[in-house]
PDB file of N, CA and C in Angstrom:
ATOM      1  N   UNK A   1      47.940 -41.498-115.253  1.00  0.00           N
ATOM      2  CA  UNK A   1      47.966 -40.885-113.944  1.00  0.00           C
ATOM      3  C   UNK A   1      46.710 -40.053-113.712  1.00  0.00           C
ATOM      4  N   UNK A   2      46.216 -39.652-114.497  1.00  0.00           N
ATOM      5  CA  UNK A   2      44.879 -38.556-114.778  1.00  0.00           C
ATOM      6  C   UNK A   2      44.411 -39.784-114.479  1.00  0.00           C
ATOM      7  N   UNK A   3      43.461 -40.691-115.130  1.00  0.00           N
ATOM      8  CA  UNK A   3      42.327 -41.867-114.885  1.00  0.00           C
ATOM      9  C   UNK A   3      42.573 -41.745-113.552  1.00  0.00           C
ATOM     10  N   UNK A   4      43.986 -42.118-112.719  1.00  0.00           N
ATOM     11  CA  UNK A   4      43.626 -42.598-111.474  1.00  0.00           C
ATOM     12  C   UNK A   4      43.584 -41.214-110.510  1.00  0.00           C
ATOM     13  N   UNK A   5      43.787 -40.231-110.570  1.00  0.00           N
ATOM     14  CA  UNK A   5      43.603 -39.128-110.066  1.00  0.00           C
ATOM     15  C   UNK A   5      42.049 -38.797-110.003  1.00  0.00           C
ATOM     16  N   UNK A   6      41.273 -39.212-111.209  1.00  0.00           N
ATOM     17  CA  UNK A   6      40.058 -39.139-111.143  1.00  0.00           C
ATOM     18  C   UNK A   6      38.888 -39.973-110.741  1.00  0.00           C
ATOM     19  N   UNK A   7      39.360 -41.687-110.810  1.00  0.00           N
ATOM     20  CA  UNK A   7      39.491 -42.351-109.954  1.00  0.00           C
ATOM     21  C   UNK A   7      39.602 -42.542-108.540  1.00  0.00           C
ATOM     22  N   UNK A   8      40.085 -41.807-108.068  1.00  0.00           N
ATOM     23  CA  UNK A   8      40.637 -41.332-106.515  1.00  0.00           C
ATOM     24  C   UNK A   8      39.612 -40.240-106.132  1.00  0.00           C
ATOM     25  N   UNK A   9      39.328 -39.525-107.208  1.00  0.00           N
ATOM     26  CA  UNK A   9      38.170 -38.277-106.902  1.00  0.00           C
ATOM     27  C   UNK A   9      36.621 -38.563-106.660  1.00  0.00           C
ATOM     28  N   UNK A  10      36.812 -39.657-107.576  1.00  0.00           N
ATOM     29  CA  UNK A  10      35.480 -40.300-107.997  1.00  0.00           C
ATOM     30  C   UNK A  10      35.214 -41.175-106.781  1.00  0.00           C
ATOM     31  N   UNK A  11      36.417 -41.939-106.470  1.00  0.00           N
ATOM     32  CA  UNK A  11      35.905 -42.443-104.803  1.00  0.00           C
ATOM     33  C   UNK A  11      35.467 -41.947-103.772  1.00  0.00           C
ATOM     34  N   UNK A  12      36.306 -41.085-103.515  1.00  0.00           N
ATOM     35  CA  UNK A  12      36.328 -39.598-102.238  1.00  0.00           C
ATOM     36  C   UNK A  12      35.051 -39.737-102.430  1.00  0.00           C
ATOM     37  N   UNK A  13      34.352 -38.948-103.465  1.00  0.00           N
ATOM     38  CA  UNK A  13      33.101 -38.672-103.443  1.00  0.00           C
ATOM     39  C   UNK A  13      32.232 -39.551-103.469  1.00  0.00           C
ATOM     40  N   UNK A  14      31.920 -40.818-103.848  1.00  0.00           N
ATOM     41  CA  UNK A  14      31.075 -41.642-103.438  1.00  0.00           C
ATOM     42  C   UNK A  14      31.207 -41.764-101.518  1.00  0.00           C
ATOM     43  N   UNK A  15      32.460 -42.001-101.066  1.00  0.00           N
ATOM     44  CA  UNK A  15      32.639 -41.813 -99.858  1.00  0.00           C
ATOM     45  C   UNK A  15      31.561 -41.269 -99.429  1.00  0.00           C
ATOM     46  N   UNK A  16      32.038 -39.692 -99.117  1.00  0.00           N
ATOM     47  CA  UNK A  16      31.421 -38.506 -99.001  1.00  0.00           C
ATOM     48  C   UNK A  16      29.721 -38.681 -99.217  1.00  0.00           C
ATOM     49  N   UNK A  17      29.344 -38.762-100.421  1.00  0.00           N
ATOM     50  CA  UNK A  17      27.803 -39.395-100.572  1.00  0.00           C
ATOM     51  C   UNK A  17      27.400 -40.436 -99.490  1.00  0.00           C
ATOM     52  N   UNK A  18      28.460 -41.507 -99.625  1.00  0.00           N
ATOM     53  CA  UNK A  18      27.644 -42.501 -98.624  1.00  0.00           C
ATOM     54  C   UNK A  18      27.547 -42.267 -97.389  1.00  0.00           C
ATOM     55  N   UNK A  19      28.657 -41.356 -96.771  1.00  0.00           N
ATOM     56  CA  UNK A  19      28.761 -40.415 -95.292  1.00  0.00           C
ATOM     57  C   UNK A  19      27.407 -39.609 -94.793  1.00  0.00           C
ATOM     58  N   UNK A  20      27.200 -38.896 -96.457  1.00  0.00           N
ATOM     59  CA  UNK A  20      26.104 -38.031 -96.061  1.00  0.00           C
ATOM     60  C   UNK A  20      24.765 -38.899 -96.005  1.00  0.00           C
ATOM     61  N   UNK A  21      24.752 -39.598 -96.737  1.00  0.00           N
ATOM     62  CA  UNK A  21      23.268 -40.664 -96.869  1.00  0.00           C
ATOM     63  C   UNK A  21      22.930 -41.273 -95.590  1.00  0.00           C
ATOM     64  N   UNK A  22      24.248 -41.790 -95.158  1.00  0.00           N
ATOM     65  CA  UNK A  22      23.997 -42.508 -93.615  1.00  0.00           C
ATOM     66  C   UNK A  22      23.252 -41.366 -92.443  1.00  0.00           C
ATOM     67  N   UNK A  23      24.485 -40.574 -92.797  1.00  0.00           N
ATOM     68  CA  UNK A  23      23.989 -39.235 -91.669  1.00  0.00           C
ATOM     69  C   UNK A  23      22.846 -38.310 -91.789  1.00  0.00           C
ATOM     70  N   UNK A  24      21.463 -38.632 -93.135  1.00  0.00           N
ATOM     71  CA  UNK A  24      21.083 -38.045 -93.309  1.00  0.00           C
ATOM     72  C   UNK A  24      19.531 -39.356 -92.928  1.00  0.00           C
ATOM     73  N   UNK A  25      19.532 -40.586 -92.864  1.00  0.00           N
ATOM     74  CA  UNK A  25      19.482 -42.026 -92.422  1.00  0.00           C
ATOM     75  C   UNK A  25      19.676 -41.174 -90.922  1.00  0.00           C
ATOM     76  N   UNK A  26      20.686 -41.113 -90.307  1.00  0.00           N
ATOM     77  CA  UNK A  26      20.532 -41.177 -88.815  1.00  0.00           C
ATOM     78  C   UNK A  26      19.630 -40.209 -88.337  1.00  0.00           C
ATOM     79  N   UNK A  27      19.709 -38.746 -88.742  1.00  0.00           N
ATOM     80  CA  UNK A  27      19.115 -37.521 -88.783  1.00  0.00           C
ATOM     81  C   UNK A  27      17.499 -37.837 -89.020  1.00  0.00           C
ATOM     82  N   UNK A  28      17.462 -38.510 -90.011  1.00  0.00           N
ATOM     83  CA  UNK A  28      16.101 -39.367 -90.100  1.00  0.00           C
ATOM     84  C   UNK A  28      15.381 -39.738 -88.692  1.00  0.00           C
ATOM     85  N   UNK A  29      16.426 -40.751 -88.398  1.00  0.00           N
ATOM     86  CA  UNK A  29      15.958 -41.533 -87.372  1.00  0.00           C
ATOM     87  C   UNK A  29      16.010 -40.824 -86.395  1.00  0.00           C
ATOM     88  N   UNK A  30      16.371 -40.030 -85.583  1.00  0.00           N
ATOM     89  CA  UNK A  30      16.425 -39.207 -84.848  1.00  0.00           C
ATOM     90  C   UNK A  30      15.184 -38.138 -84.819  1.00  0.00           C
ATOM     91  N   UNK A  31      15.075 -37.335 -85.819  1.00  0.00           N
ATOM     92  CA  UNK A  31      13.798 -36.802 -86.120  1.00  0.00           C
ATOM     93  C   UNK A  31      12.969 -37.621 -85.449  1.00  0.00           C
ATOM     94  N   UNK A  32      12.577 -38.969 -86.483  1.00  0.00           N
ATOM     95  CA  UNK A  32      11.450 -39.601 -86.093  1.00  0.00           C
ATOM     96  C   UNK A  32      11.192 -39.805 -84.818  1.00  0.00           C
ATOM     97  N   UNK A  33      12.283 -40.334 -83.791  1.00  0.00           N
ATOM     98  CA  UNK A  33      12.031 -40.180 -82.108  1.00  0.00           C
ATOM     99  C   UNK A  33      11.631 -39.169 -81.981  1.00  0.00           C
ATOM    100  N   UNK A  34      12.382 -37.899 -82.125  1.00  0.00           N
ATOM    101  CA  UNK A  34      11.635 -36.847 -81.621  1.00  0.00           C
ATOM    102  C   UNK A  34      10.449 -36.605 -81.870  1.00  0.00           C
ATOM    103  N   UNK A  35       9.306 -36.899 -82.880  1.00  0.00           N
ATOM    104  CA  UNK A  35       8.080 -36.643 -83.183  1.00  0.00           C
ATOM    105  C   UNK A  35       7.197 -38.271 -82.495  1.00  0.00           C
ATOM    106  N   UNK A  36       7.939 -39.059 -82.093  1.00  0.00           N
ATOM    107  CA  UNK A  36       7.293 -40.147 -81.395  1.00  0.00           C
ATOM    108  C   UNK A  36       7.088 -39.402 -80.071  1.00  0.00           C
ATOM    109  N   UNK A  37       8.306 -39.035 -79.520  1.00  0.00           N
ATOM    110  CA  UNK A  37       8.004 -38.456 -77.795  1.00  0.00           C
ATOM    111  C   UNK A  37       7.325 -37.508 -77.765  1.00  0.00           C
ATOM    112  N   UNK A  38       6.977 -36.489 -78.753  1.00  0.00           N
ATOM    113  CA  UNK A  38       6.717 -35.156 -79.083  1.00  0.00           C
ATOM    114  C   UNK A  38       4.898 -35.968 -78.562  1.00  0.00           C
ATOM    115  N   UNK A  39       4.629 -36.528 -79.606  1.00  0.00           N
ATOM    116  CA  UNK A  39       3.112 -37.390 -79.579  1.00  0.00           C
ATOM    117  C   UNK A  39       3.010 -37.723 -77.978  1.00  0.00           C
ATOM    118  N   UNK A  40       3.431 -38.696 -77.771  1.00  0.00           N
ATOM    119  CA  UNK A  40       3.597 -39.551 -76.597  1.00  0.00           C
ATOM    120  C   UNK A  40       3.140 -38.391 -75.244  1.00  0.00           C
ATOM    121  N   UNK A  41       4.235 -37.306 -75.618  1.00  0.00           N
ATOM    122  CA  UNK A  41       4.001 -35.970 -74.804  1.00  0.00           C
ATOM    123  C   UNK A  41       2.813 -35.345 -75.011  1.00  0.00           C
ATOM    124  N   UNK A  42       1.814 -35.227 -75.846  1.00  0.00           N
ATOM    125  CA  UNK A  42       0.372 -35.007 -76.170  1.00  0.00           C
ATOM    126  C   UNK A  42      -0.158 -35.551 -76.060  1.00  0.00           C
ATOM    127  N   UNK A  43      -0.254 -36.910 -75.702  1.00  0.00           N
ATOM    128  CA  UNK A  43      -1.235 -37.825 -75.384  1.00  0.00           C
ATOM    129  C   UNK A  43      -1.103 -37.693 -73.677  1.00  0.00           C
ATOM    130  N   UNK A  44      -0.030 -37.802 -72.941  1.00  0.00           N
ATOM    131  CA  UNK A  44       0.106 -37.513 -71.494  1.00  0.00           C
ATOM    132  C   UNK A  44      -0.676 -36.220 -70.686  1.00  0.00           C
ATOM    133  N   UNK A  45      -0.303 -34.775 -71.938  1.00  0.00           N
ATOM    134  CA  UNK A  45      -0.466 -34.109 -71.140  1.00  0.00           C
ATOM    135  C   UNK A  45      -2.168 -34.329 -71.644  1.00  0.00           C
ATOM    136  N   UNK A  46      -2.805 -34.527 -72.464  1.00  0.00           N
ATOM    137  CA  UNK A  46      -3.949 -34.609 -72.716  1.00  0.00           C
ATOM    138  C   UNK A  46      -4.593 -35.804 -71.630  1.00  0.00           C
ATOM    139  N   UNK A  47      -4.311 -36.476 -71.154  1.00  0.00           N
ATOM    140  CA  UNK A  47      -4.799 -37.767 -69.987  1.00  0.00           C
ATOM    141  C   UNK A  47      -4.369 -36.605 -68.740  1.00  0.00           C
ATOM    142  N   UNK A  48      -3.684 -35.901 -68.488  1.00  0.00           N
ATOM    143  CA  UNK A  48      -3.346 -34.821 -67.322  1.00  0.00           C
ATOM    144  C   UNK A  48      -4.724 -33.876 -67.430  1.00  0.00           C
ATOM    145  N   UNK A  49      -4.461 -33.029 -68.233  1.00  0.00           N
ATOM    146  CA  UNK A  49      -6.243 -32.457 -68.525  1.00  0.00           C
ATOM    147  C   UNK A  49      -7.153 -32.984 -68.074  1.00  0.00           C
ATOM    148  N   UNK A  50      -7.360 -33.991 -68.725  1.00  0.00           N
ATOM    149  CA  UNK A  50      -8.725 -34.855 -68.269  1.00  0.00           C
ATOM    150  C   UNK A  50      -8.624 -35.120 -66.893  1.00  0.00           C
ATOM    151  N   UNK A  51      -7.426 -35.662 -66.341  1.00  0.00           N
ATOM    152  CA  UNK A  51      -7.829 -35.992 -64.612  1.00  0.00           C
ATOM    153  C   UNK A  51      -7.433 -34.916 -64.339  1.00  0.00           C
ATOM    154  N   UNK A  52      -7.147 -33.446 -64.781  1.00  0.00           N
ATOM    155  CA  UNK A  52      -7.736 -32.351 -63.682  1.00  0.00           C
ATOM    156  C   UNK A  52      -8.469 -31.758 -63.857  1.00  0.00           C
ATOM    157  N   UNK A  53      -9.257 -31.756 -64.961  1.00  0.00           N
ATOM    158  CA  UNK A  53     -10.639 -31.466 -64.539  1.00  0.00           C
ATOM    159  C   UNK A  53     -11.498 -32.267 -64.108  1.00  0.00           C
ATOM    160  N   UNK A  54     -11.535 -33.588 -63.646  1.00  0.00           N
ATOM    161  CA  UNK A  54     -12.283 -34.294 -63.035  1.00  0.00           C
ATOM    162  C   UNK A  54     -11.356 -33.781 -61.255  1.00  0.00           C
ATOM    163  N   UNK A  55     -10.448 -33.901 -61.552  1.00  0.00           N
ATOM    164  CA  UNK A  55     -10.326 -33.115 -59.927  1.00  0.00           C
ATOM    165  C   UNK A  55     -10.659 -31.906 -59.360  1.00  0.00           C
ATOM    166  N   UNK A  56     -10.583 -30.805 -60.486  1.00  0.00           N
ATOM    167  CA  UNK A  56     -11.653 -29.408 -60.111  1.00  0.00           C
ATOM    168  C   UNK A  56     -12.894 -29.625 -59.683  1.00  0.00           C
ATOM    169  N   UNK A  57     -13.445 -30.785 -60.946  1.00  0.00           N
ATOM    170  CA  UNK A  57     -14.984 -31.007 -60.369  1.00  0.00           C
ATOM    171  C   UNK A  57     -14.884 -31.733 -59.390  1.00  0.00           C
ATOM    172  N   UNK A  58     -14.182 -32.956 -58.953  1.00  0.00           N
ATOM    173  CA  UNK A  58     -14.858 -33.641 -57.325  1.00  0.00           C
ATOM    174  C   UNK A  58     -13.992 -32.051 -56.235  1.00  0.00           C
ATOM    175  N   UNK A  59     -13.594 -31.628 -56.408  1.00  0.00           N
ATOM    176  CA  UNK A  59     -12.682 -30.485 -55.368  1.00  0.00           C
ATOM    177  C   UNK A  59     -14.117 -29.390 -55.552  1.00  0.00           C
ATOM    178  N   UNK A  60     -14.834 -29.093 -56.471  1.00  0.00           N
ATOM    179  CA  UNK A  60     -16.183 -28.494 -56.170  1.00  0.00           C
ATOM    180  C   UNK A  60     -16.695 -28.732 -55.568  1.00  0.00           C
ATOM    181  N   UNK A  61     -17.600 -30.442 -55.881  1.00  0.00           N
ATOM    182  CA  UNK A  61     -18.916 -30.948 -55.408  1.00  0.00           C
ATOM    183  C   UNK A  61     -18.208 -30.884 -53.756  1.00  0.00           C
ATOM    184  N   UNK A  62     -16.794 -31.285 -53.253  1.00  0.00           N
ATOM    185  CA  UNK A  62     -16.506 -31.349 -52.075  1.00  0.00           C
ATOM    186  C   UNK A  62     -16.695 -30.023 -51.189  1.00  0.00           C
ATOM    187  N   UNK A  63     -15.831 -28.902 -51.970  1.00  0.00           N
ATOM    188  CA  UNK A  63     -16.513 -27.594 -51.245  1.00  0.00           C
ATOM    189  C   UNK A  63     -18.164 -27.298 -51.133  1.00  0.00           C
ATOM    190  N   UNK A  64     -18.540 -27.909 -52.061  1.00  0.00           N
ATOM    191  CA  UNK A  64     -20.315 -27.416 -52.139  1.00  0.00           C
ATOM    192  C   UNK A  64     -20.674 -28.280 -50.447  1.00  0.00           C
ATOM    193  N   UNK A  65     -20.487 -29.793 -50.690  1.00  0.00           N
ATOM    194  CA  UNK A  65     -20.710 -30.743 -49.379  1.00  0.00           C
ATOM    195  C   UNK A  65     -20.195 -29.936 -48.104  1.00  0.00           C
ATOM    196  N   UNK A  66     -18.654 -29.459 -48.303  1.00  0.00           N
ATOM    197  CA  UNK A  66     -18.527 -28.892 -46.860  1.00  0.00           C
ATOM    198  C   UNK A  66     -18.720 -27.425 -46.516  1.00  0.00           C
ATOM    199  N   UNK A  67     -19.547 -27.104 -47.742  1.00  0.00           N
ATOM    200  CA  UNK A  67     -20.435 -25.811 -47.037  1.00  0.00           C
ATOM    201  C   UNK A  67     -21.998 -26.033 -46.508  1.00  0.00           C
ATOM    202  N   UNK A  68     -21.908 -27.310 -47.149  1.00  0.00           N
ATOM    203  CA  UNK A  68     -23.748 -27.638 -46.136  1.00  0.00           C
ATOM    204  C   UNK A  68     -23.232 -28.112 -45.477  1.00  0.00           C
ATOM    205  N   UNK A  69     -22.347 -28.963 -44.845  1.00  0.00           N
ATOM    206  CA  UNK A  69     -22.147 -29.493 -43.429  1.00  0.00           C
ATOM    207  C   UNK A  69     -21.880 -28.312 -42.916  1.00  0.00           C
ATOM    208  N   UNK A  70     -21.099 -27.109 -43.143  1.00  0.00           N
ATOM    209  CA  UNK A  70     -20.738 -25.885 -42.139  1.00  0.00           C
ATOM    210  C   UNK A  70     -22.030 -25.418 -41.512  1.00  0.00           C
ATOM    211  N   UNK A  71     -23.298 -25.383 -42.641  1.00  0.00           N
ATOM    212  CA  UNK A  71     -24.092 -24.730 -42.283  1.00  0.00           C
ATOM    213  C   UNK A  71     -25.005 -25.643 -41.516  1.00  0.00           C
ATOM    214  N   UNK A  72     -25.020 -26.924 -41.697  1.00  0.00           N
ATOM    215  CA  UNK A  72     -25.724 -27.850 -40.525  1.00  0.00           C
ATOM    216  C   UNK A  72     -25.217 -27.595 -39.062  1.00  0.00           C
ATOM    217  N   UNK A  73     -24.017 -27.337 -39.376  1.00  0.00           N
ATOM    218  CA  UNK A  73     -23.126 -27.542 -37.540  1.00  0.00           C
ATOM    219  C   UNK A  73     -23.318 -26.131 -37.090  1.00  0.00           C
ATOM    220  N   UNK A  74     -23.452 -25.305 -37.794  1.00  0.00           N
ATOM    221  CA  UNK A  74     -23.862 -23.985 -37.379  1.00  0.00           C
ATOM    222  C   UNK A  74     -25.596 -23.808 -36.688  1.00  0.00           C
ATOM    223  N   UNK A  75     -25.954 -24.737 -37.645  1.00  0.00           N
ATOM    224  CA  UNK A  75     -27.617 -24.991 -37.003  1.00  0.00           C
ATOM    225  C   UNK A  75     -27.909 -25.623 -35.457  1.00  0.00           C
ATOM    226  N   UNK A  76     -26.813 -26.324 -35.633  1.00  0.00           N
ATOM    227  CA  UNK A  76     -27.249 -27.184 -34.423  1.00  0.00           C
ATOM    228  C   UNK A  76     -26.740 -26.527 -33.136  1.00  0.00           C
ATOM    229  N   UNK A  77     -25.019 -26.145 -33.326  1.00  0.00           N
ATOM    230  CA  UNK A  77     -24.698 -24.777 -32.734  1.00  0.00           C
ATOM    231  C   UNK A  77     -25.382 -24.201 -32.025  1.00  0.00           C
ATOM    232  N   UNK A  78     -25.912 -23.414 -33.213  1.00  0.00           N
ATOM    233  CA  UNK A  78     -27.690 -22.403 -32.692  1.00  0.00           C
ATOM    234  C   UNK A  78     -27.886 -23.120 -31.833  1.00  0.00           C
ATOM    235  N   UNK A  79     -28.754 -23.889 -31.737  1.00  0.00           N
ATOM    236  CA  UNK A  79     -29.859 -24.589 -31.225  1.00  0.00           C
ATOM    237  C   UNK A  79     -29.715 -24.983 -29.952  1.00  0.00           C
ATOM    238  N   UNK A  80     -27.956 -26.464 -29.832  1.00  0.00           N
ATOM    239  CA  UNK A  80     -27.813 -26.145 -28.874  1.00  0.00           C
ATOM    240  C   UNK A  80     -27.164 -24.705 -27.486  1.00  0.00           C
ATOM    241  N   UNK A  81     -27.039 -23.626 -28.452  1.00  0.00           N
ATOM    242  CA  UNK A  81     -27.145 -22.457 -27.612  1.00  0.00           C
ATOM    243  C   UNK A  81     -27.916 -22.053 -26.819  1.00  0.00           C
ATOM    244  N   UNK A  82     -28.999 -21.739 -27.990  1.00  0.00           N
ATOM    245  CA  UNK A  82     -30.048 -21.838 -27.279  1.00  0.00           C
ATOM    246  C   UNK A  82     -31.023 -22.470 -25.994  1.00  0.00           C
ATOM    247  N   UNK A  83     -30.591 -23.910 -26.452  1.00  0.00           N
ATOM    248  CA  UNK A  83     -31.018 -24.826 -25.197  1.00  0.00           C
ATOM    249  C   UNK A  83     -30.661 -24.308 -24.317  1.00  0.00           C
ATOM    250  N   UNK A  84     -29.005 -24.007 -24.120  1.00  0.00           N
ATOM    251  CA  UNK A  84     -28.714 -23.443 -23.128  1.00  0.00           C
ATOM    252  C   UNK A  84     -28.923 -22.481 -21.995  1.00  0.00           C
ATOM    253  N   UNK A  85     -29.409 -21.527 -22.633  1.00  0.00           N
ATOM    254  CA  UNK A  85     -29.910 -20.622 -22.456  1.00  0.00           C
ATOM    255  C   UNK A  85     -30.943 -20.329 -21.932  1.00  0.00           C
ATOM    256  N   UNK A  86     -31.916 -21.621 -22.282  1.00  0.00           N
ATOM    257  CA  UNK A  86     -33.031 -21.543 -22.004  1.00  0.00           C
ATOM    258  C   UNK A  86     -33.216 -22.348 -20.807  1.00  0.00           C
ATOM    259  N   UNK A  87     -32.634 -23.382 -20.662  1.00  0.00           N
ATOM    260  CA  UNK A  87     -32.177 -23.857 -19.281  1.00  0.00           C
ATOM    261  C   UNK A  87     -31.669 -23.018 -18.542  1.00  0.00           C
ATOM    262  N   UNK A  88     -30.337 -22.078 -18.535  1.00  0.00           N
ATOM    263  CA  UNK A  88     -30.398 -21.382 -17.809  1.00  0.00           C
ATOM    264  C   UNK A  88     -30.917 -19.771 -17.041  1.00  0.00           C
ATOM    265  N   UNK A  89     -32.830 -19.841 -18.020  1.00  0.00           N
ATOM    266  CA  UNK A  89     -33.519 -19.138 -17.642  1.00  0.00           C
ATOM    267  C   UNK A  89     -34.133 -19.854 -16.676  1.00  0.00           C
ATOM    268  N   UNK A  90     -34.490 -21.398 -17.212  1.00  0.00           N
ATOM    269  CA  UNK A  90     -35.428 -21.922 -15.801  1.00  0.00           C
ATOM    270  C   UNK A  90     -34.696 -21.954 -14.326  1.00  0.00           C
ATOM    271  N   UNK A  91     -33.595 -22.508 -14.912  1.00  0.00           N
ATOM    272  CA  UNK A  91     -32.653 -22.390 -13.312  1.00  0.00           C
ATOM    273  C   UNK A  91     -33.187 -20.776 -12.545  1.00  0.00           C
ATOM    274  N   UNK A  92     -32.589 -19.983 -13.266  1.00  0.00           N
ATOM    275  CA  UNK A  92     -32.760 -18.505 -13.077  1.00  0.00           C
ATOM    276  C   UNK A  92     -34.206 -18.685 -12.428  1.00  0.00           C
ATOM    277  N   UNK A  93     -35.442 -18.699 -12.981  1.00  0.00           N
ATOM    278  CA  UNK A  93     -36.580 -18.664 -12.643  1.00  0.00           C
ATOM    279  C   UNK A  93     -36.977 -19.832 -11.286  1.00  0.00           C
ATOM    280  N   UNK A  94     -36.217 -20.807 -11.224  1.00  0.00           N
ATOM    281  CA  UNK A  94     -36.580 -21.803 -10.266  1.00  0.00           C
ATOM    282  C   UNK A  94     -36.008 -21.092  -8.928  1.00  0.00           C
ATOM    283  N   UNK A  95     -35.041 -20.874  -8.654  1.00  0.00           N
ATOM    284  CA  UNK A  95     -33.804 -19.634  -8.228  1.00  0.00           C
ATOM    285  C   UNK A  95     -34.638 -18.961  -7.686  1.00  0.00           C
ATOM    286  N   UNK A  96     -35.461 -17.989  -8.477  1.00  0.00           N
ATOM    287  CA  UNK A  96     -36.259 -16.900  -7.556  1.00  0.00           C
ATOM    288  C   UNK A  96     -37.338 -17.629  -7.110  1.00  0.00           C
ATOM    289  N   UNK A  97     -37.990 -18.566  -7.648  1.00  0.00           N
ATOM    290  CA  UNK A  97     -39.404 -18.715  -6.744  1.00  0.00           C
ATOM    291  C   UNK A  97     -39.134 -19.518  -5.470  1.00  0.00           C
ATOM    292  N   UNK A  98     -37.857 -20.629  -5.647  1.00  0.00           N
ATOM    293  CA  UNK A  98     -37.141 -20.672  -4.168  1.00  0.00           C
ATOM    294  C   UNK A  98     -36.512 -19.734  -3.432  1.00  0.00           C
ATOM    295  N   UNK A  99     -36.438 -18.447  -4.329  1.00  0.00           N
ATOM    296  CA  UNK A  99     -35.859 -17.602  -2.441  1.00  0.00           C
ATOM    297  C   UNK A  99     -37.311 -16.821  -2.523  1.00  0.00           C
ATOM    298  N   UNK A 100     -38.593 -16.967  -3.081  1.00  0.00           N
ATOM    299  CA  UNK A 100     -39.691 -16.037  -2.932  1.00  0.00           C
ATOM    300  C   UNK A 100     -40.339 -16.931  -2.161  1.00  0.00           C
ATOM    301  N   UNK A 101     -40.456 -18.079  -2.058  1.00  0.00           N
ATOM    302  CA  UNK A 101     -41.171 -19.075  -1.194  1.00  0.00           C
ATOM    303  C   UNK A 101     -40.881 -19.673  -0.028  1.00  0.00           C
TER     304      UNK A 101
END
């Protein structure tokens, strides 16, 4: 009755061993996904980096471009103001020498 009592013990526990081996096998495998996505997730956000700093830089060179166009349209602005202005000195001046004449 002892042999098989110990027998019976001796199974349990191989059981038990092979329970834990599997689950230690799954735990495995599990780990390992997690350090696959973990990667996967460093390689993404590292390709994210890279296209935003290529978007800081074209979002520069673009502000740099639309501060010389501001300052072109501001030139011309001027200018044609000026025209204006200056036309409506000749008017002004044509104005008086027709009511002086």
């Amino acid at each position: 009755m002892r042999n098989i009592d110990k027998h019976c013990q001796l199974e349990i526990k191989l059981q038990e061993s092979a329970m834990s081996i599997e689950s230690l096998g799954q735990l495995e495998s599990s780990l390992q996904n997690l350090i696959d996505k973990l990667e996967l997730s460093r390689m993404e956000i590292e390709e994210i980096k890279v296209a935003n700093t290529q978007l800081e830089q074209e979002n520069a060179q673009l502000k740099h471009e639309l501060h010389a166009w501001n300052e072109k349209v501001s030139i011309i602005l001027g200018k044609l103001k000026s025209a204006a202005e200056d036309e409506e000195d000749i008017e002004t001046e044509q104005q008086l020498e027709s009511a002086t004449t």
